[in-house]
Protein backbone atom coordinates (compact mmCIF):
# COMPACT_ATOMS: atom_id res chain seq x y z
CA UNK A 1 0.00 0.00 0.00
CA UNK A 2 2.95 1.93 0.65
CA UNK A 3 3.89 2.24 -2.82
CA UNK A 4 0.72 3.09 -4.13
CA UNK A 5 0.75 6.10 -1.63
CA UNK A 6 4.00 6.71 -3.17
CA UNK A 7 3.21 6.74 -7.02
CA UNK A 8 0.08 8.97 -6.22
CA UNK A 9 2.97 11.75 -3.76
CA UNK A 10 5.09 11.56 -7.17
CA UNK A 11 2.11 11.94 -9.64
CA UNK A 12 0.92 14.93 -7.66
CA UNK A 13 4.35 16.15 -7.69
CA UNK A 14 5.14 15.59 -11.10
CA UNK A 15 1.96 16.72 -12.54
CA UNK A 16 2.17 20.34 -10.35
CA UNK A 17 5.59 20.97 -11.34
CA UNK A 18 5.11 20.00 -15.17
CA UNK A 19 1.89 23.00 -15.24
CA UNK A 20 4.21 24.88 -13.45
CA UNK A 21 6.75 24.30 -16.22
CA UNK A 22 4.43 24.23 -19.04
CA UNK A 23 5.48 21.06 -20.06
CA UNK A 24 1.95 19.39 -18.44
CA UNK A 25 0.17 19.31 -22.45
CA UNK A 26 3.39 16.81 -23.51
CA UNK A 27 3.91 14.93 -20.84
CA UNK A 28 1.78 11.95 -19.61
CA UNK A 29 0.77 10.63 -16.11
CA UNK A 30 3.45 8.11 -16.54
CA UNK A 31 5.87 10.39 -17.36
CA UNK A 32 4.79 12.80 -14.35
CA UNK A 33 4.80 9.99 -11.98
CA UNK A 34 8.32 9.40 -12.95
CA UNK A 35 9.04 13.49 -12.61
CA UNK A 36 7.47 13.83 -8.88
CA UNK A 37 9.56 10.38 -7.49
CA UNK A 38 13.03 11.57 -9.60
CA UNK A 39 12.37 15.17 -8.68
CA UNK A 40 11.49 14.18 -4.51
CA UNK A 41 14.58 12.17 -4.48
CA UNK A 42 16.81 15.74 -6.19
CA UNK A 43 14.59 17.90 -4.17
CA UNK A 44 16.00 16.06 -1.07
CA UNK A 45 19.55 15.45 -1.91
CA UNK A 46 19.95 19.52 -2.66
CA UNK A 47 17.86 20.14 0.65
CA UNK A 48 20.65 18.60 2.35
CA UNK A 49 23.34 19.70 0.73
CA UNK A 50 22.03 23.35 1.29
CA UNK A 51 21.17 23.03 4.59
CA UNK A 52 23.40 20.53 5.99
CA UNK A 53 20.63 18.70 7.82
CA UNK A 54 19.43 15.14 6.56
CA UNK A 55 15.84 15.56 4.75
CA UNK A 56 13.62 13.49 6.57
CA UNK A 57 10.57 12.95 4.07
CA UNK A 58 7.34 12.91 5.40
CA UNK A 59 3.82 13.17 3.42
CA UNK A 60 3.66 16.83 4.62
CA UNK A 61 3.53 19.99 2.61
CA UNK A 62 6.82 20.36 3.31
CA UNK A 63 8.05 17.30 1.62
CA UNK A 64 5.30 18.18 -1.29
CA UNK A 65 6.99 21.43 -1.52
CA UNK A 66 10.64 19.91 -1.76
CA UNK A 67 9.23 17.51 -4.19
CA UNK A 68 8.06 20.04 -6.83
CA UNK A 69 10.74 22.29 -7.03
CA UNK A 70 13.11 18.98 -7.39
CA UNK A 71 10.99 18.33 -10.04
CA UNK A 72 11.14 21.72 -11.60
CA UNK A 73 15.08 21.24 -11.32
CA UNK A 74 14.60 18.23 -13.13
CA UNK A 75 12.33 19.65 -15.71
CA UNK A 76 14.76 22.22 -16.46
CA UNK A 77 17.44 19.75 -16.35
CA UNK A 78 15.61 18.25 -19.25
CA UNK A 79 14.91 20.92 -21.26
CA UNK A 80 18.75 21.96 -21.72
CA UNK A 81 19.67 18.43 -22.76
CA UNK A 82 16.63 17.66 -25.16
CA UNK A 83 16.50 20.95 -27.35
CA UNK A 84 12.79 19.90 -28.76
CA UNK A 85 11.23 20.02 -24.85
């Protein structure tokens, strides 16, 4: 059940950084699922590397919050590597 909870965190993620992005009309649920998880896991890592403290993830708004702009990192990421995103 865990995991379900999971995919939906990273879906929710995904999809409100990709509208945030304007990428949300080419990408997919799949591909926003994979967005949100990839994007909470760089959201995290640069959390602590900023701060200094260990991100301990939660299903909070905090974690949401950390989640979408590692997303939006990742989006951008994207878009200077693939020159038609």
């Amino acid at each position: 059940m865990n995991f379900i909870v999971w995919l939906i965190f990273g879906a929710l993620a995904g999809w409100v950084a990709s509208m945030l992005a304007g990428t949300n009309s080419r990408m997919g649920w799949p591909m926003n699922i994979v967005v949100g998880i990839l994007g909470a896991f760089l959201g995290g890592f640069i959390f602590s590397l900023i701060t200094g403290v260990d991100f301990n993830a939660g299903f909070n708004i905090g974690s949401f919050i950390v989640a979408v702009v590692g997303a939006l990192i990742l989006l951008a990421i994207i878009r200077m590597v693939d020159s038609r995103a």
